[in-house]
N, C-alpha and C. Protein backbone atom coordinates (compact mmCIF):
# COMPACT_ATOMS: atom_id res chain seq x y z
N UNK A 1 84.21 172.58 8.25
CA UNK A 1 84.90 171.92 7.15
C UNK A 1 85.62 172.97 6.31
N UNK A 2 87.18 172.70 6.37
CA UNK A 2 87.70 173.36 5.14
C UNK A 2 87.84 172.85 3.96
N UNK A 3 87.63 173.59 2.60
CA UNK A 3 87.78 173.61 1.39
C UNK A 3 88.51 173.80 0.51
N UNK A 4 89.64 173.28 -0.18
CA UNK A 4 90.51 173.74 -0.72
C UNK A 4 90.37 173.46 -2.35
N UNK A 5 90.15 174.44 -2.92
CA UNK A 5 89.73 173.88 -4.41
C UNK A 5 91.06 174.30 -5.59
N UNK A 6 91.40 173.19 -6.63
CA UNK A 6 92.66 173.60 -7.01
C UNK A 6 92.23 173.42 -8.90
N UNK A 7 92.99 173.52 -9.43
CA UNK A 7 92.90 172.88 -10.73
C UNK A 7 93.10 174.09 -11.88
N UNK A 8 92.29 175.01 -11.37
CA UNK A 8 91.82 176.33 -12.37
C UNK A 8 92.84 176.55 -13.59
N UNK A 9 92.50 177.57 -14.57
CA UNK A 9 93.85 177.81 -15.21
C UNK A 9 92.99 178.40 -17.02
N UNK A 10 93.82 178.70 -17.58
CA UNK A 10 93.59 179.23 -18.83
C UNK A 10 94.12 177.88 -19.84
N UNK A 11 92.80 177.96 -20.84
CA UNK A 11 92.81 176.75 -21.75
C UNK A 11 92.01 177.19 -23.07
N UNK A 12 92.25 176.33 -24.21
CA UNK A 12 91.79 176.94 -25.37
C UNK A 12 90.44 176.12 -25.60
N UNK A 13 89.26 176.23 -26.11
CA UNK A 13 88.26 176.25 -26.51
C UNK A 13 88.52 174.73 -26.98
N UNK A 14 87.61 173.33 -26.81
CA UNK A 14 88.25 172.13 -27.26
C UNK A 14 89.10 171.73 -26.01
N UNK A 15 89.59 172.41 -25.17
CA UNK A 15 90.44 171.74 -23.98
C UNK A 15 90.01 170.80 -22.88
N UNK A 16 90.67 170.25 -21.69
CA UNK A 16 90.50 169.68 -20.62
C UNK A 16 90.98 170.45 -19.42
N UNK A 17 90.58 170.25 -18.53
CA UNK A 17 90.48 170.75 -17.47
C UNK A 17 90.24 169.92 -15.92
N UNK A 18 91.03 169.52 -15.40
CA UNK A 18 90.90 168.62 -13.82
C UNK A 18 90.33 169.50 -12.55
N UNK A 19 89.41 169.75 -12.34
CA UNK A 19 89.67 170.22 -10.87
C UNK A 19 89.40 169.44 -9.42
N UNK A 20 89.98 170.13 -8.57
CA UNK A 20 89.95 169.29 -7.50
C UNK A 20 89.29 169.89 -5.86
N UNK A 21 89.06 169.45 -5.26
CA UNK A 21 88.27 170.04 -4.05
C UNK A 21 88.48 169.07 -3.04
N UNK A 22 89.52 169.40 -1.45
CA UNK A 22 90.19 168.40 -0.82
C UNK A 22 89.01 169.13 0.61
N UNK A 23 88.13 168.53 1.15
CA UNK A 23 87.76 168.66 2.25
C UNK A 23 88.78 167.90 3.54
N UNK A 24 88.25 168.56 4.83
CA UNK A 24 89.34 168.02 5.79
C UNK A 24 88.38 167.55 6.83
N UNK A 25 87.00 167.55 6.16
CA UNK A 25 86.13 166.78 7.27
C UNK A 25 85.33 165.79 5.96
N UNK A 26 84.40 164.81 7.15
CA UNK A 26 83.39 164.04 6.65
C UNK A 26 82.16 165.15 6.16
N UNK A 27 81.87 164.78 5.09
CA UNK A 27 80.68 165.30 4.65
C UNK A 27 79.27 164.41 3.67
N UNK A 28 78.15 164.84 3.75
CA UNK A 28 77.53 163.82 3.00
C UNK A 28 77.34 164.24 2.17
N UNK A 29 77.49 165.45 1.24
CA UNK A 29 77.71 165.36 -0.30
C UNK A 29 78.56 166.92 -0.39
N UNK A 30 79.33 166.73 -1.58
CA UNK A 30 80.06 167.76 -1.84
C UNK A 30 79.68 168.58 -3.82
N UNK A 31 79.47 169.54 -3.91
CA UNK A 31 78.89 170.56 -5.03
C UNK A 31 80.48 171.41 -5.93
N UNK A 32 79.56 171.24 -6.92
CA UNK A 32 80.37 172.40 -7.88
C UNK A 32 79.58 173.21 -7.97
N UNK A 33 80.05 174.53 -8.01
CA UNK A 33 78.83 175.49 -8.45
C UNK A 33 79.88 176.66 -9.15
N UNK A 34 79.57 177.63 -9.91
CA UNK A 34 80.21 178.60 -11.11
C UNK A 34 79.41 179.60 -10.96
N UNK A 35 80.39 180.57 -11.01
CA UNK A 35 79.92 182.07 -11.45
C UNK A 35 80.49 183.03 -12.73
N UNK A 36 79.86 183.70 -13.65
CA UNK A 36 80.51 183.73 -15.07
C UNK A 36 80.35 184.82 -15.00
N UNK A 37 81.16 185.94 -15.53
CA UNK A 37 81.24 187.17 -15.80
C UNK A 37 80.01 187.46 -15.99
N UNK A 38 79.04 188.96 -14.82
CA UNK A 38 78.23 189.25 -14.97
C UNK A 38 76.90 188.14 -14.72
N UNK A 39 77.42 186.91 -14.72
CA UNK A 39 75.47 186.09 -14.28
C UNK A 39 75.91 185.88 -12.79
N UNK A 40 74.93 184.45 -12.48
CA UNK A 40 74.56 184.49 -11.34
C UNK A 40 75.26 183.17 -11.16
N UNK A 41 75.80 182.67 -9.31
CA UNK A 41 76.21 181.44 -9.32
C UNK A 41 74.86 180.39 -9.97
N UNK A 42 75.66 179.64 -10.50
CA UNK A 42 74.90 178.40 -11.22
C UNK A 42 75.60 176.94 -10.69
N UNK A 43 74.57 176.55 -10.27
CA UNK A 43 74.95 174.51 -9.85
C UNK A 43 75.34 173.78 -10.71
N UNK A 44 76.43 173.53 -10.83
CA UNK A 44 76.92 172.76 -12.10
C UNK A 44 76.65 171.19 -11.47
N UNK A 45 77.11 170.60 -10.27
CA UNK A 45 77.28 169.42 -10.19
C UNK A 45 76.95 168.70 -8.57
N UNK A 46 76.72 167.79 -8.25
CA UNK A 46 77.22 167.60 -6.77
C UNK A 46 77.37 165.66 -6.75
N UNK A 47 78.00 165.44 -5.98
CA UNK A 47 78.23 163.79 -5.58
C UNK A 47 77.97 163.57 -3.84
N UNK A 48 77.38 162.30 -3.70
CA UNK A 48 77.38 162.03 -2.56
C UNK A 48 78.23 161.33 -1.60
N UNK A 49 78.07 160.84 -0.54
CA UNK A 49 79.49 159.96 0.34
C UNK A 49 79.28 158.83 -0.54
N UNK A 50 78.28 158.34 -1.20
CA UNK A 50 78.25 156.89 -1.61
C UNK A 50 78.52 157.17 -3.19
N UNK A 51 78.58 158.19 -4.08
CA UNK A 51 78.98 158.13 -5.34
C UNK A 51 77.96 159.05 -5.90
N UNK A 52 76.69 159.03 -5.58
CA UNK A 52 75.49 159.18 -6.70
C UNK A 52 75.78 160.75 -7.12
N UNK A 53 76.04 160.87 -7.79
CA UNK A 53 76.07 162.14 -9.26
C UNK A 53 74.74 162.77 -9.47
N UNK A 54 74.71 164.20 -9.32
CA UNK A 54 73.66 164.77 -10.33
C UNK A 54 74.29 166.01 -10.91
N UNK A 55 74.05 166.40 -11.67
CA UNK A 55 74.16 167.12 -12.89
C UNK A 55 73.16 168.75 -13.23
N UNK A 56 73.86 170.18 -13.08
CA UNK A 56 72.72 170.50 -12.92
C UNK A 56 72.45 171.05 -14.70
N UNK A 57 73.18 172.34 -14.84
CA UNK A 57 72.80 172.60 -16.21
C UNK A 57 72.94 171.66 -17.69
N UNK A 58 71.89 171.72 -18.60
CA UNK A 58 71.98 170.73 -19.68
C UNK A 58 73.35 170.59 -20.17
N UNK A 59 73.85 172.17 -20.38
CA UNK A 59 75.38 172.27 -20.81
C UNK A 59 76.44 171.91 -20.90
N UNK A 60 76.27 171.04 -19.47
CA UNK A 60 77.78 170.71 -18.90
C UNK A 60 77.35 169.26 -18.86
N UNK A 61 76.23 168.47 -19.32
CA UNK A 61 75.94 166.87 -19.05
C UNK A 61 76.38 166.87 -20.39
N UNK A 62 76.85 165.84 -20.19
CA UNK A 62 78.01 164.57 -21.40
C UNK A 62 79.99 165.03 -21.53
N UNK A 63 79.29 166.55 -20.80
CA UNK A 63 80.94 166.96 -21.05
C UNK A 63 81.59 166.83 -19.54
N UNK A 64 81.06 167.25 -18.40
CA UNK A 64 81.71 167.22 -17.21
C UNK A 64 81.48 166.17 -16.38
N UNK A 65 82.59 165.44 -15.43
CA UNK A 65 82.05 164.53 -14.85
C UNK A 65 82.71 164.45 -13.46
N UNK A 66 81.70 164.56 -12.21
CA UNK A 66 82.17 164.44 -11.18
C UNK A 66 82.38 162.80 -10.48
N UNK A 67 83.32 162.95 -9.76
CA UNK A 67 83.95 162.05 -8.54
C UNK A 67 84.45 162.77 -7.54
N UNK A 68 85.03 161.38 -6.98
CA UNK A 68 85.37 161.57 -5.21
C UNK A 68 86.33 160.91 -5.03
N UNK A 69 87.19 160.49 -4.07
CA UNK A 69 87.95 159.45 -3.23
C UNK A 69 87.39 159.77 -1.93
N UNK A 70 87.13 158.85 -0.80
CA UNK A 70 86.87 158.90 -0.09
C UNK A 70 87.91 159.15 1.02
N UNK A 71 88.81 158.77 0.79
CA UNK A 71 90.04 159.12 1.79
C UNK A 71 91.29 159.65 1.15
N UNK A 72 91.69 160.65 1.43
CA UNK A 72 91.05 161.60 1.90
C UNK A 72 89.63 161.95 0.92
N UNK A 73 89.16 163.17 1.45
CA UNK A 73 87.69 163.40 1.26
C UNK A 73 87.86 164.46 0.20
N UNK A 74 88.30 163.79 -1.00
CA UNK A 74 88.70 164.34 -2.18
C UNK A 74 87.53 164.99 -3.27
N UNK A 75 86.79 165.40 -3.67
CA UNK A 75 86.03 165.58 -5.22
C UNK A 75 86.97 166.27 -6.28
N UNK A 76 86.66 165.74 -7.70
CA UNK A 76 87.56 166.16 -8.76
C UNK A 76 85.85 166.22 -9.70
N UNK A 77 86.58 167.26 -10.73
CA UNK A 77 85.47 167.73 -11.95
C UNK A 77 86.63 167.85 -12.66
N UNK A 78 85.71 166.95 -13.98
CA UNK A 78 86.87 166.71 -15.10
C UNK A 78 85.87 167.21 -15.96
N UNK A 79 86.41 167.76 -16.82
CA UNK A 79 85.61 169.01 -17.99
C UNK A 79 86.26 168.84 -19.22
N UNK A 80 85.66 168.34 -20.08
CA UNK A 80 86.03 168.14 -21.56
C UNK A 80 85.31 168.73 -22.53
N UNK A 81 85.91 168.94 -23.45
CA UNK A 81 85.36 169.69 -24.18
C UNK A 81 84.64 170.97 -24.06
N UNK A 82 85.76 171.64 -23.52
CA UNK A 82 85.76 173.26 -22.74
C UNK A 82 85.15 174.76 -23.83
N UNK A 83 84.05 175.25 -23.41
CA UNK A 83 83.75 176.13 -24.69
C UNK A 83 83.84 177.69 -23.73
N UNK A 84 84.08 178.55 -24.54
CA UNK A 84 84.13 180.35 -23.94
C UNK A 84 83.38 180.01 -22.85
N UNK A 85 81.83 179.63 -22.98
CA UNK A 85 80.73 180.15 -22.22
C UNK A 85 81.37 179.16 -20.44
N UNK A 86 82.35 178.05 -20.62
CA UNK A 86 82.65 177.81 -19.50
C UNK A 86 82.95 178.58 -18.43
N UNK A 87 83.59 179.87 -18.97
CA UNK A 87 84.73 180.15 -18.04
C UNK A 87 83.70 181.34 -16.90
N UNK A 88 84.40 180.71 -15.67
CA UNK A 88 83.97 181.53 -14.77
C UNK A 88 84.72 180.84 -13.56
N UNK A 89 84.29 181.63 -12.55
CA UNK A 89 85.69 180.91 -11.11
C UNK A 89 84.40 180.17 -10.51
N UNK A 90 84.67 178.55 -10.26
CA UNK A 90 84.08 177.50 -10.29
C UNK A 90 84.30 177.30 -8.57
N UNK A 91 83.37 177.18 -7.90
CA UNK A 91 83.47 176.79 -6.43
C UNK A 91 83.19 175.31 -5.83
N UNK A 92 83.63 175.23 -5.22
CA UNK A 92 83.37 173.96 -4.25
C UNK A 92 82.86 174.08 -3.16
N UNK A 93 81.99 173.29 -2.96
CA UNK A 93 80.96 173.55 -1.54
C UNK A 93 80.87 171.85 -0.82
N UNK A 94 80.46 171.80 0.75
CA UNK A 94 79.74 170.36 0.88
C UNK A 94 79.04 170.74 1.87
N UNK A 95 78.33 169.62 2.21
CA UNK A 95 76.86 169.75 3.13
C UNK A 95 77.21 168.70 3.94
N UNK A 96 76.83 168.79 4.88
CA UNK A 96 76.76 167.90 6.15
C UNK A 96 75.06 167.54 6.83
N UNK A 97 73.92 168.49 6.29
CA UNK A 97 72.99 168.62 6.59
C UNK A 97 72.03 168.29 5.37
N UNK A 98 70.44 168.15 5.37
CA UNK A 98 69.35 167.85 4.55
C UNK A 98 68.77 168.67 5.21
N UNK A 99 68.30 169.77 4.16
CA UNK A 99 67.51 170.55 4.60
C UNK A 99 65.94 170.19 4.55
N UNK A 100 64.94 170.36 5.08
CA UNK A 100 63.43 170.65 5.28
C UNK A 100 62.85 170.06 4.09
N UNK A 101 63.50 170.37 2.60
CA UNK A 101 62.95 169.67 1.46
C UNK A 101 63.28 168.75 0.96
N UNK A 102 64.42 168.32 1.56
CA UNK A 102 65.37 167.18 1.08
C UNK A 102 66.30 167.02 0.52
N UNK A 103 66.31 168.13 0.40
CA UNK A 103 67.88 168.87 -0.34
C UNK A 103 69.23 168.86 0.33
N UNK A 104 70.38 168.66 -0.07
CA UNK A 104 71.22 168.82 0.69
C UNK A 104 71.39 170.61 0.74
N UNK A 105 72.42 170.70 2.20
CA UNK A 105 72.30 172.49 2.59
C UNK A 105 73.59 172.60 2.52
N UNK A 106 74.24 173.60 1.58
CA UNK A 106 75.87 173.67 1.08
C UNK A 106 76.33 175.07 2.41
N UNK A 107 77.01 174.31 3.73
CA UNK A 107 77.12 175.83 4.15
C UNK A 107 78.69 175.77 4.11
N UNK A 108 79.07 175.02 3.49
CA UNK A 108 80.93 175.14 3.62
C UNK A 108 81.50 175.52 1.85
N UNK A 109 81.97 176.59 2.01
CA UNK A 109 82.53 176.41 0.66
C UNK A 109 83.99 177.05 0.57
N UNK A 110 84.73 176.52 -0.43
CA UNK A 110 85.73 177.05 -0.96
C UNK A 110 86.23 178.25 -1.59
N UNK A 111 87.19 178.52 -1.50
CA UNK A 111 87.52 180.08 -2.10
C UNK A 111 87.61 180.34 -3.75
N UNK A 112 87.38 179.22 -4.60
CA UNK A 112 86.95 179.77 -6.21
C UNK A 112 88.42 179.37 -6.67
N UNK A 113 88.13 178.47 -7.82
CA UNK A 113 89.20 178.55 -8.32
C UNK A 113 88.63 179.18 -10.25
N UNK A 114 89.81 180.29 -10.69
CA UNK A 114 89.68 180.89 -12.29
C UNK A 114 89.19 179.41 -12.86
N UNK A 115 88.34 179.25 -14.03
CA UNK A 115 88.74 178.95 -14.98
C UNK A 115 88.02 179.62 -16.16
N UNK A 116 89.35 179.76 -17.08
CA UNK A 116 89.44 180.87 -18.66
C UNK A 116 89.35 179.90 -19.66
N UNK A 117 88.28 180.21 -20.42
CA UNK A 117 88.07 179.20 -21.95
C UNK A 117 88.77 180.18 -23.17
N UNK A 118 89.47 180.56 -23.93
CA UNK A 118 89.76 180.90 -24.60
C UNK A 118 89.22 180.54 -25.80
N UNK A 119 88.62 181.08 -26.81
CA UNK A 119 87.89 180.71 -28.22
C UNK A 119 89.07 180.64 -29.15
């Protein structure tokens, strides 16, 4: 599965932000995940083929919200109310597999798209 993740960009503190992640295969759930100057990737989000949403850090619940289209095999993260601590180059991943614990297993991912929060 390829990944194409788009949206990124420089925005002021209070802003919005669309991003988008176009897979070119079927998958059964597709992930956001972020990496921020100096930490570690962090799971921001993931959706499944049928819709269901989870959410990972407290931070980003009430402000970010994932979807999909199913055809094409679209995911978008819409981010409101954008603060400094957002910014980091935000990836897209999907799984085709359940791993051993029940987890979905992210082995496809995208090449990172910037995004800059400006204070």
């Amino acid at each position: 599965v390829q990944l194409q993740a788009s949206g990124g960009g420089l925005v002021q503190a209070g802003g919005s932000l669309r991003l988008s992640c176009e897979a070119d295969g079927g998958t059964y759930a597709m992930g956001w995940f972020r990496q921020g100057p100096g930490k570690e990737r962090e799971f921001v989000g993931s959706i499944t083929w049928s819709g269901g949403t989870a959410y990972g850090a407290d931070s980003v619940k009430g402000r970010f919200t994932i979807s999909r289209d199913n055809n094409p095999n679209t995911m978008y993260l819409q981010m409101n109310s954008l603060k400094p601590e957002d910014t980091a180059v935000y990836y897209c991943a999907a799984s085709r597999r359940v791993g051993s614990n029940g987890n979905y297993e992210y082995d496809y991912w995208g090449q990172g798209t910037q995004v800059t929060v400006s204070s």
